[in-house]
Protein backbone atom coordinates (compact mmCIF):
# COMPACT_ATOMS: atom_id res chain seq x y z
CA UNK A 1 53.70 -41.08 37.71
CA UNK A 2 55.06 -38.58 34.89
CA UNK A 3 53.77 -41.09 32.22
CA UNK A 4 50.08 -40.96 34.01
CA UNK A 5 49.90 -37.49 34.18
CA UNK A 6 51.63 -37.19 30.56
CA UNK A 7 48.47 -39.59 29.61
CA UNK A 8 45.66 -38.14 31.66
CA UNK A 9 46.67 -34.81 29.55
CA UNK A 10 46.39 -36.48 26.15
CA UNK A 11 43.36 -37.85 26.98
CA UNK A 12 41.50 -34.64 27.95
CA UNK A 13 43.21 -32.88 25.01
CA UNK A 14 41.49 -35.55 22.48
CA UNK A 15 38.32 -35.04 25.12
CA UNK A 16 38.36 -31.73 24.67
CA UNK A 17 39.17 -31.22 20.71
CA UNK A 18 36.44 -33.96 20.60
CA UNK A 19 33.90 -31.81 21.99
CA UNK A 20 34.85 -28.80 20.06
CA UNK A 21 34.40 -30.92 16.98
CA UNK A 22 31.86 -31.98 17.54
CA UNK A 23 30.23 -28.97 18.94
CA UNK A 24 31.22 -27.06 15.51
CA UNK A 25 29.68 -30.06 13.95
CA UNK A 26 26.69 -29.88 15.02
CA UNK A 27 26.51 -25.78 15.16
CA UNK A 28 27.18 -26.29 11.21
CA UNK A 29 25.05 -29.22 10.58
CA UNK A 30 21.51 -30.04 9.55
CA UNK A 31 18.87 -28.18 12.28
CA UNK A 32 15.61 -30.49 12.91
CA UNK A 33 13.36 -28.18 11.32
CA UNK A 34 11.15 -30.45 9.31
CA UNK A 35 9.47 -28.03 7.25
CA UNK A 36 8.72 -23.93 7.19
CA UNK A 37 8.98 -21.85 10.15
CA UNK A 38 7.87 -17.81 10.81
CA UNK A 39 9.11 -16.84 14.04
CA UNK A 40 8.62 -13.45 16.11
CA UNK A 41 11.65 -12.29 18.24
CA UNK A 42 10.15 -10.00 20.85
CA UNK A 43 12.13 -6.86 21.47
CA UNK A 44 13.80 -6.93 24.52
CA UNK A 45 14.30 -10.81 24.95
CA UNK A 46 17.67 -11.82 26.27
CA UNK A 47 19.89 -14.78 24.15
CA UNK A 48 18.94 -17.43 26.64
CA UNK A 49 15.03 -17.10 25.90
CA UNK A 50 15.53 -16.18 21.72
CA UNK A 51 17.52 -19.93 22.16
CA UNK A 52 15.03 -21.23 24.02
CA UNK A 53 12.30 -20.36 22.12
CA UNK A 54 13.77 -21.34 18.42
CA UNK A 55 14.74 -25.19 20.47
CA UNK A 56 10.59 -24.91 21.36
CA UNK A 57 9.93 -24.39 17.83
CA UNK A 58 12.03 -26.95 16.90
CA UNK A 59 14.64 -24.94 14.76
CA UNK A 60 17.97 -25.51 16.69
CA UNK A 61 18.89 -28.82 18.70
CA UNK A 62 21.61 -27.62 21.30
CA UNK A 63 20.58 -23.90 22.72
CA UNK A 64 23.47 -23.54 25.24
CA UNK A 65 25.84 -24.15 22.17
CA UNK A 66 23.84 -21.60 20.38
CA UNK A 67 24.11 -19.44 23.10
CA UNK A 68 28.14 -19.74 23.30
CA UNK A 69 28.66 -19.74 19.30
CA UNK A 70 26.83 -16.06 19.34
CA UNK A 71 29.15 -15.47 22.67
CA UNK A 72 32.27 -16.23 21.05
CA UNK A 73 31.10 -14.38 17.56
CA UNK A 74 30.10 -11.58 19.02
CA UNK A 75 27.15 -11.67 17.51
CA UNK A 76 23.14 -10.26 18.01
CA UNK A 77 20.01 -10.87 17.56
CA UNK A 78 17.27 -8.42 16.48
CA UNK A 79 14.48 -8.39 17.11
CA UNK A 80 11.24 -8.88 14.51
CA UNK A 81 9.99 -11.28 12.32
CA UNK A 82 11.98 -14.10 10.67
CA UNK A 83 11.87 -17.10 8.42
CA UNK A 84 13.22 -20.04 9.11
CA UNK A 85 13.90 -22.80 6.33
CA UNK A 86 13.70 -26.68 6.78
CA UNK A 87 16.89 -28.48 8.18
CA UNK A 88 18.67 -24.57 8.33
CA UNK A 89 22.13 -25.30 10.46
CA UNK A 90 22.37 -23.10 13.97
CA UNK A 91 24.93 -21.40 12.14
CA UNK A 92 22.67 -20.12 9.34
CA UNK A 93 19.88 -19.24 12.15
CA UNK A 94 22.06 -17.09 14.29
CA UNK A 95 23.53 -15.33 10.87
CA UNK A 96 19.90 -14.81 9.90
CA UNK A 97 18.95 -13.17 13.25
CA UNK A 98 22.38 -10.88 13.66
CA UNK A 99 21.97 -9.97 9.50
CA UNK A 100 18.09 -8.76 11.26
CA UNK A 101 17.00 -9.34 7.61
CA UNK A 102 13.67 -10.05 8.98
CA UNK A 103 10.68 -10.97 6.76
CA UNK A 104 9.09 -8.64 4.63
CA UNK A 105 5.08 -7.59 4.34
CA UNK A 106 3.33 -5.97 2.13
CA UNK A 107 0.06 -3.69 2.12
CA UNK A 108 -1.47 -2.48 -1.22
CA UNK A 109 -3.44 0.64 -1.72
CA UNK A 110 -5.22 0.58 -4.52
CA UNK A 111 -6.37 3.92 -6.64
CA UNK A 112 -9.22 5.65 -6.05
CA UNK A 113 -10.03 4.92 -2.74
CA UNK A 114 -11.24 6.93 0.40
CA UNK A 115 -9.24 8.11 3.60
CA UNK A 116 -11.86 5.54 5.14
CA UNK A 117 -10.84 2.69 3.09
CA UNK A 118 -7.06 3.12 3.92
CA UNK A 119 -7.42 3.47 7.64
CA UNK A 120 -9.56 -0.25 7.17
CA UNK A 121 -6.61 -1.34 5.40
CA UNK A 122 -4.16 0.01 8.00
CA UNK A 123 -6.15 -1.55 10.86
CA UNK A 124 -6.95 -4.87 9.24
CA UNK A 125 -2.72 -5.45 8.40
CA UNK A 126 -1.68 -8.13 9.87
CA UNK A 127 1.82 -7.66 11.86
CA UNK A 128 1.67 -3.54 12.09
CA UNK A 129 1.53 -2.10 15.72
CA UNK A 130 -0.54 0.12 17.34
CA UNK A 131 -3.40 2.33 16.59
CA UNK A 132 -3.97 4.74 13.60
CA UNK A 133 -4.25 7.81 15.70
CA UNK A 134 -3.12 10.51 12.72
CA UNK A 135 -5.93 12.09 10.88
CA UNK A 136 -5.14 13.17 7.09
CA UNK A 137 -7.45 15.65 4.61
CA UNK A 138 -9.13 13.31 1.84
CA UNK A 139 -6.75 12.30 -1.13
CA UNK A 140 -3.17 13.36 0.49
CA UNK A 141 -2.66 9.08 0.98
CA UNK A 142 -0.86 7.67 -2.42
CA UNK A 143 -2.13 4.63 -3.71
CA UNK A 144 0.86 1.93 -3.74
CA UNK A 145 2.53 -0.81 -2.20
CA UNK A 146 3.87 -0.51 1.11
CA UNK A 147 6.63 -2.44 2.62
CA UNK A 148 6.58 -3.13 5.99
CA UNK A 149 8.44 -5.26 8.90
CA UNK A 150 6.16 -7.41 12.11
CA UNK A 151 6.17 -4.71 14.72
CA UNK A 152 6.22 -1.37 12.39
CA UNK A 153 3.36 1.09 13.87
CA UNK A 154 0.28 2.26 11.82
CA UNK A 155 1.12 5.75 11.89
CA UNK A 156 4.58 5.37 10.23
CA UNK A 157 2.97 3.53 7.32
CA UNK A 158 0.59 6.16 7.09
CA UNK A 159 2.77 8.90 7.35
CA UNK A 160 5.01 7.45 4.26
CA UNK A 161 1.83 7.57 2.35
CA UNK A 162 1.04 11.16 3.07
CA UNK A 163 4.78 11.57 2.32
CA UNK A 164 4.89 9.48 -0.66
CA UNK A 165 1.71 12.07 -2.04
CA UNK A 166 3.85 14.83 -1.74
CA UNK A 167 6.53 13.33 -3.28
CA UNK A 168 5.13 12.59 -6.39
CA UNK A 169 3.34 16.24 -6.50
CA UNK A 170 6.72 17.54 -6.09
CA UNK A 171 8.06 15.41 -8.88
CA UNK A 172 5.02 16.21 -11.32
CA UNK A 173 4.04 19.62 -10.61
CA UNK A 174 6.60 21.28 -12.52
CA UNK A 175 6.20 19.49 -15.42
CA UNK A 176 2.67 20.50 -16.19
CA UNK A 177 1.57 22.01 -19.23
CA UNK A 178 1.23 25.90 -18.99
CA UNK A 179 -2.45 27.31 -18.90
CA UNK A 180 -4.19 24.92 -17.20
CA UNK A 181 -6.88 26.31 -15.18
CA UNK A 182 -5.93 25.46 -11.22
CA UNK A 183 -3.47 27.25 -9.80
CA UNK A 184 -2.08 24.53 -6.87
CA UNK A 185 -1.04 20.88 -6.34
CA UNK A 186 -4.06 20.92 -4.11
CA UNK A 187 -6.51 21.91 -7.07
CA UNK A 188 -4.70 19.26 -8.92
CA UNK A 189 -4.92 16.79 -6.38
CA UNK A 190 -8.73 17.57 -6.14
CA UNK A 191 -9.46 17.13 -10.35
CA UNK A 192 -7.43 14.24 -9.97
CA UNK A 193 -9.66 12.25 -7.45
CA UNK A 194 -12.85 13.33 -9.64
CA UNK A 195 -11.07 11.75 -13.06
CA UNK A 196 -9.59 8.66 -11.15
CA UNK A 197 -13.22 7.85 -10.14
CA UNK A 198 -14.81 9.00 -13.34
CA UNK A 199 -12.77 6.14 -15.28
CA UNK A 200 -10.99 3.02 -14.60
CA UNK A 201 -9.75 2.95 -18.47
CA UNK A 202 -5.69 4.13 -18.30
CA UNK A 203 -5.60 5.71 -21.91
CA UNK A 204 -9.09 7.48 -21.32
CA UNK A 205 -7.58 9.46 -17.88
CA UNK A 206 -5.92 12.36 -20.04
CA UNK A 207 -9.25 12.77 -22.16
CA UNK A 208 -11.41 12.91 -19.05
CA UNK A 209 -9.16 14.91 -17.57
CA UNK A 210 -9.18 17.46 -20.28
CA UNK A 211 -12.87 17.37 -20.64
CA UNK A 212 -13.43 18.89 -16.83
CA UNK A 213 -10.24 21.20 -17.58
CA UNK A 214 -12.22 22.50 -20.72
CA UNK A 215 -15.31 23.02 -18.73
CA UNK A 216 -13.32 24.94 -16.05
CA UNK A 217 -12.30 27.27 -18.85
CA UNK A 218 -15.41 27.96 -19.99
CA UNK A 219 -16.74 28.69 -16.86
CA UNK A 220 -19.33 25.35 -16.93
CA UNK A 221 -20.01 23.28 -14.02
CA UNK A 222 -18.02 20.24 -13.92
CA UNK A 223 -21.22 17.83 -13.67
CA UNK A 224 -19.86 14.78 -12.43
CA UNK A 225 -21.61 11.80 -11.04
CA UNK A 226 -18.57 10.73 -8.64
CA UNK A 227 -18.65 13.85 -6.38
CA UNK A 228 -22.13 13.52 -6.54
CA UNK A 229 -22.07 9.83 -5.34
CA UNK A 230 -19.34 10.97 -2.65
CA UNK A 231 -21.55 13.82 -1.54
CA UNK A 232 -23.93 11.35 -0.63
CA UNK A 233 -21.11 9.29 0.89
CA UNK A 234 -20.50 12.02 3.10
CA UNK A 235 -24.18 12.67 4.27
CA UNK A 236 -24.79 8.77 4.92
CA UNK A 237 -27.73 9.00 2.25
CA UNK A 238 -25.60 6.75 -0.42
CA UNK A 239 -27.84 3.80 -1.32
CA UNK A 240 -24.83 2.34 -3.28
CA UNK A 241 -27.48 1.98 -6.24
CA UNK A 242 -27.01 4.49 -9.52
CA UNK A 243 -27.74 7.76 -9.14
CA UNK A 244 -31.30 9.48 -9.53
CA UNK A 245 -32.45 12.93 -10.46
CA UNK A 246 -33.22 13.06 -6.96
CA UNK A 247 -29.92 12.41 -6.05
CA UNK A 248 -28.31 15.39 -8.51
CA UNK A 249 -30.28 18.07 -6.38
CA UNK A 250 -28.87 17.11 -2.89
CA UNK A 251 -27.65 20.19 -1.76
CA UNK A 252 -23.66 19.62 -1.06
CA UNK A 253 -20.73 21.83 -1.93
CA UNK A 254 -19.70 18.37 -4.00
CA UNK A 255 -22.56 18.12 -6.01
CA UNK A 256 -20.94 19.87 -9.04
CA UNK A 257 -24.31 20.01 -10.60
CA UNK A 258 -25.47 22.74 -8.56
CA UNK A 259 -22.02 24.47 -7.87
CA UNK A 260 -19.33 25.54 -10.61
CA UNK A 261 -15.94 25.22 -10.01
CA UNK A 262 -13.88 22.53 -7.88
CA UNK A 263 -15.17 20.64 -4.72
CA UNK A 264 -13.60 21.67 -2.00
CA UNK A 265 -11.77 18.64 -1.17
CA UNK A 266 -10.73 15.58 -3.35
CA UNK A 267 -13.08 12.57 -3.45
CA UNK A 268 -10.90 9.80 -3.35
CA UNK A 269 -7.11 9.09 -3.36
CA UNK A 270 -5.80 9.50 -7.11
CA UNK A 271 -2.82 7.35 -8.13
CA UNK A 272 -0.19 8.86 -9.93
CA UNK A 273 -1.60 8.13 -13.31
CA UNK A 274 -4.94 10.52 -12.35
CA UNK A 275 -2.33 13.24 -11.24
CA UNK A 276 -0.39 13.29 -14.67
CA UNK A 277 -3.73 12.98 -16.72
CA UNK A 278 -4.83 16.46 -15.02
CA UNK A 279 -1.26 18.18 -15.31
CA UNK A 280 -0.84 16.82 -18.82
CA UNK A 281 -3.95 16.14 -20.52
CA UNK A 282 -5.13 15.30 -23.81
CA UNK A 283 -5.13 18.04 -26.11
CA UNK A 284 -9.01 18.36 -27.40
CA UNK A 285 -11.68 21.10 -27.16
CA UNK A 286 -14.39 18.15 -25.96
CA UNK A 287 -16.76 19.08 -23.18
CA UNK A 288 -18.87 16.24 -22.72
CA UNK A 289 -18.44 12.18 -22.69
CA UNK A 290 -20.74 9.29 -21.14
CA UNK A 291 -20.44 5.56 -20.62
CA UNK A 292 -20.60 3.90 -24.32
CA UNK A 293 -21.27 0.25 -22.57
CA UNK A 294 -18.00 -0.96 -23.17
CA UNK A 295 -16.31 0.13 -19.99
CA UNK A 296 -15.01 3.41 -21.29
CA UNK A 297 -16.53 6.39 -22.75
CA UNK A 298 -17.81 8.75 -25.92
CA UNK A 299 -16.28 11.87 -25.64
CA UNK A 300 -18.29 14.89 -27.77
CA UNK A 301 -17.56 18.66 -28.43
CA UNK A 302 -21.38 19.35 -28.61
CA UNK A 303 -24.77 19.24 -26.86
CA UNK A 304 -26.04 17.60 -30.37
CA UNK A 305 -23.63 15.30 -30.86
CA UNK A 306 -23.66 14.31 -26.66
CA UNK A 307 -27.19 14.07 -26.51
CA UNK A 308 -26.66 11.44 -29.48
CA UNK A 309 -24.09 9.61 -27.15
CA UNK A 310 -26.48 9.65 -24.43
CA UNK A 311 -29.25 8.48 -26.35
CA UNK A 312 -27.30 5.44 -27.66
CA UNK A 313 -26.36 4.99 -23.83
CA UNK A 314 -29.81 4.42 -22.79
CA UNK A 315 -30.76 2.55 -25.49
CA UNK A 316 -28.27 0.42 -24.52
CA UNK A 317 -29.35 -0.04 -20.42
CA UNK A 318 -33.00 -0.38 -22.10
CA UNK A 319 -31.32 -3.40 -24.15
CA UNK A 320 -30.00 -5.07 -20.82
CA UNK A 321 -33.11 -4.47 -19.05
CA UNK A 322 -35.09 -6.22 -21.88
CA UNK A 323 -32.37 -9.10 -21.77
């Protein structure tokens, strides 16, 4: 009797150690993920259905052995977005999802571009929660790259770019050159939208920015196309089509033909290059510059020599027209 019961207990001990063999086995071995996997984990979901749903997806074999390994590791799972790798063990999977190292997106704002653009970009990102219900002032949204996790809400991104503006005014500001003629980030932030639209040539921003500078010290109007263009913008009248003569007389608190100084409000959303270019700008006593047909600019200190610029410019758009 003794030896039977001395037996029956070896033979659930090697029953048992078997099990936990193989059990740690298979927790550490090769999943049956054939290829790549992106997987949401919904906040709120309890172990049993986060197993359940990486066995539907194929990722793990065995989910009541997941469910005891993260038991007995006192382990969690976050919630969000993850990727999952072929053959990744159980092991590796429930790391991944207590680590909550969950995948990473990215939304790019480019230069230049209006409060309207970047709420299109905000609502057209894939993976970002809720609606934009924030409203910012033109130009106070800094063009960059924006990481973001499945699940983050549209009004944190676009708070972090209305903080990310600030940040780099507060990092710029007092490094400006003394006697410029504005007198607050804002005015800077507004003379930086005009010169980010006015060029997309890098090296030409701190020329064009010291052109309109020079003009604000000599009391000239800043005559630029781009508010212009974005007073039309504004008025729904913007045919997307150069500007006519017509268009220089509409009668807008942009149109910096008709009224000196600074627009009230920036035009676009300058990128950090437009900001320095106005703070630090090139030192020249030029007042004029149009397109040369190359993409950038010829920059003059007088009418005569302008007007010579501007009749090379048109001779040039009477070439193409003829071609």
């Amino acid at each position: 009797m003794v030896r039977v019961v001395i037996i029956s207990i070896f033979a659930a001990t090697l029953l048992f150690s078997g099990i936990i063999f193989w059990g740690i086995a298979a927790h550490r071995g090769n999943g049956p993920l054939d290829g790549y996997v992106r997987l949401v984990i919904p906040r709120g979901a309890s172990l049993a259905e986060v197993a359940t749903q990486l066995q539907l997806a194929e990722i793990i074999r065995h989910p009541t052995l997941f469910i005891l390994a993260a038991y007995l590791n006192d382990l969690t799972i976050k919630a969000g977005e993850f990727d999952f790798t072929a053959h990744m063990s159980a092991a590796n999977v429930l790391r991944r999802l207590d680590d909550g190292k969950t995948v990473v997106r990215r939304l790019t704002v480019p230069e230049g571009l209006l409060n309207s653009d970047v709420v299109h970009l905000l609502e057209n990102a894939t993976g970002l929660d809720g609606i934009l219900s924030i409203q910012f002032v033109e130009g106070t949204l800094f063009p960059d790259t924006y990481h973001y996790s499945y699940g983050d809400s549209r009004d944190d991104v676009a708070r972090r770019m209305a903080q990310a503006m600030q940040e780099v005014l507060y990092e710029l500001w007092p490094h400006r050159l003394s006697g410029l003629p504005i007198e607050t980030q804002y005015e800077a932030v507004i003379l930086a939208s005009i010169v980010e639209k006015e060029t997309a040539v890098a090296e030409e921003r701190p020329r064009v920015a010291a052109v309109f500078l020079n003009r604000l010290r000599k009391n000239m109007r800043l005559q630029s196309d781009s508010t212009v263009a974005y007073a039309l913008t504004r008025t729904g009248n913007s045919s997307g089509t150069p500007l006519t003569r017509h268009d220089l007389q509409v009668d807008s608190p942009f149109n910096t033909y008709r009224y000196a100084g600074l627009p009230p409000e920036p035009i676009s959303n300058p990128g950090r290059a437009a900001i320095e270019a106005v703070l630090r700008p090139l030192e020249t006593d030029e007042i004029f510059f149009v397109a040369d047909g190359s993409g950038g600019h010829a920059f003059a200190r007088t009418l005569e020599e302008h007007n010579r610029n501007v009749a090379r410019w048109r001779a040039f758009q009477n070439f193409l027209k003829v071609e």
